[in-house]
Protein backbone atom coordinates (compact mmCIF):
# COMPACT_ATOMS: atom_id res chain seq x y z
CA UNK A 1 -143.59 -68.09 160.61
CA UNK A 2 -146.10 -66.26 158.37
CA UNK A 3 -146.91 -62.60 158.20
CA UNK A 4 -150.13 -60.23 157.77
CA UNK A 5 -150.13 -56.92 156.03
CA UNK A 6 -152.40 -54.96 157.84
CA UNK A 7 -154.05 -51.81 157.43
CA UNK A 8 -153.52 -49.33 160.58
CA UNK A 9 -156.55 -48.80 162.98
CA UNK A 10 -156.44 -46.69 165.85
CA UNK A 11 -158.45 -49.36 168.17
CA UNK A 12 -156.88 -52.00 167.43
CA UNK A 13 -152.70 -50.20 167.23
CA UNK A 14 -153.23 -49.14 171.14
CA UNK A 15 -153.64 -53.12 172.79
CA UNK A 16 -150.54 -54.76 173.88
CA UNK A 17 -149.23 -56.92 171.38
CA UNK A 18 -146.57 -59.15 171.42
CA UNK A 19 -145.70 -58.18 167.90
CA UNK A 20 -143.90 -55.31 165.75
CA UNK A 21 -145.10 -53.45 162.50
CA UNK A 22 -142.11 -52.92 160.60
CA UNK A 23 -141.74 -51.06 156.69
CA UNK A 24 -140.11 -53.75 154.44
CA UNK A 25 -139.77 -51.89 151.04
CA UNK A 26 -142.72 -49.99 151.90
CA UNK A 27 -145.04 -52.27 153.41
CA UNK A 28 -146.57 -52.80 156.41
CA UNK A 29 -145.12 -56.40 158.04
CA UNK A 30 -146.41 -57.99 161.55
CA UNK A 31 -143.33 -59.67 163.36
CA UNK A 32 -142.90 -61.30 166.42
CA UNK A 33 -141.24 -58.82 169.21
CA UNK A 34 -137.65 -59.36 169.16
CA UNK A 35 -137.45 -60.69 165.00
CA UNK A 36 -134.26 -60.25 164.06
CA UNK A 37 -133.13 -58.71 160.07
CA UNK A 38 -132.21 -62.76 159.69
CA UNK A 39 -135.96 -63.39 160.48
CA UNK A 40 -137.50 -60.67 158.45
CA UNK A 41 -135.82 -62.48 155.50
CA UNK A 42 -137.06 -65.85 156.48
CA UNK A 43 -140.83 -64.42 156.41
CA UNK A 44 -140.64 -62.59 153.03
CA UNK A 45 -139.59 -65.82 151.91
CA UNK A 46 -135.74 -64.95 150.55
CA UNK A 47 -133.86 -66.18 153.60
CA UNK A 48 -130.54 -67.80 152.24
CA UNK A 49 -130.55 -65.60 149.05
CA UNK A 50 -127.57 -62.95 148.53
CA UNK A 51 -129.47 -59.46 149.48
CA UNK A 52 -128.28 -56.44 150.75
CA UNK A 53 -130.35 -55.22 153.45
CA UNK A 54 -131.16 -51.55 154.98
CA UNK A 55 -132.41 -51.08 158.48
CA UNK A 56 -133.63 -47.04 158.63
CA UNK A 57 -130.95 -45.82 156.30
CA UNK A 58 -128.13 -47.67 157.63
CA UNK A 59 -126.87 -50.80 155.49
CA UNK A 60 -126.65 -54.44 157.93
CA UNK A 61 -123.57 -56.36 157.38
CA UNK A 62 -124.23 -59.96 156.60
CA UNK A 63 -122.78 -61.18 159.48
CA UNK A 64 -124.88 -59.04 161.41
CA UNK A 65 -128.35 -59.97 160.19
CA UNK A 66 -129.27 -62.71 162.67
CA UNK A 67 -128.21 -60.18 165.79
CA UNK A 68 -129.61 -57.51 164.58
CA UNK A 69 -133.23 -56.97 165.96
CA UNK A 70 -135.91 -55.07 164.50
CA UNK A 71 -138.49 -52.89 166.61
CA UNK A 72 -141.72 -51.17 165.65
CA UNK A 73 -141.39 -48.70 163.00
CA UNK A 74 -138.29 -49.68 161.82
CA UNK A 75 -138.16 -49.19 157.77
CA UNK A 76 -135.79 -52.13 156.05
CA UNK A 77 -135.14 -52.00 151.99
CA UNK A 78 -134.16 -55.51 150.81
CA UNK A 79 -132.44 -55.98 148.01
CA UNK A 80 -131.59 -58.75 145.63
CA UNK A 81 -129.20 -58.73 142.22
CA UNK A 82 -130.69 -59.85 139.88
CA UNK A 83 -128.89 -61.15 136.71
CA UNK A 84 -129.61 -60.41 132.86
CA UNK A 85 -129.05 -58.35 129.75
């Protein structure tokens, strides 16, 4: 799976599309309709890592993130701990 930022153009934002912009720590993502948090993860490349994840303010439980679908607009905040001194 790979994924585009892409800058927003009136023309182009009102053809059907069989994907969804969504905000991941404030940038623009295309996903396949129906990506769930799980897949998000997978395309920014930190799939298996520990991260806490927020889906428009709300935190997603762990356990949650492969049924948990995104849809356009939705703003997520990943988050990874990062160890040192």
């Amino acid at each position: 799976m790979t994924f585009v930022y892409r800058h927003r153009r009136p023309d182009i934002d009102r053809l059907p599309c069989p994907f969804v912009i969504v905000i991941a720590n404030g940038r623009d993502v295309d996903l396949p309709d129906g990506t769930s948090v799980a897949g998000l993860l997978e395309v920014l490349g930190i799939g298996g890592r520990v991260v806490v994840v927020e889906r428009n303010g709300e935190p997603v439980d762990r356990s949650a993130t492969a049924s948990t679908p995104l849809s356009e607009g939705d703003r997520c905040e990943v988050v990874r701990a990062v160890a040192g001194g």
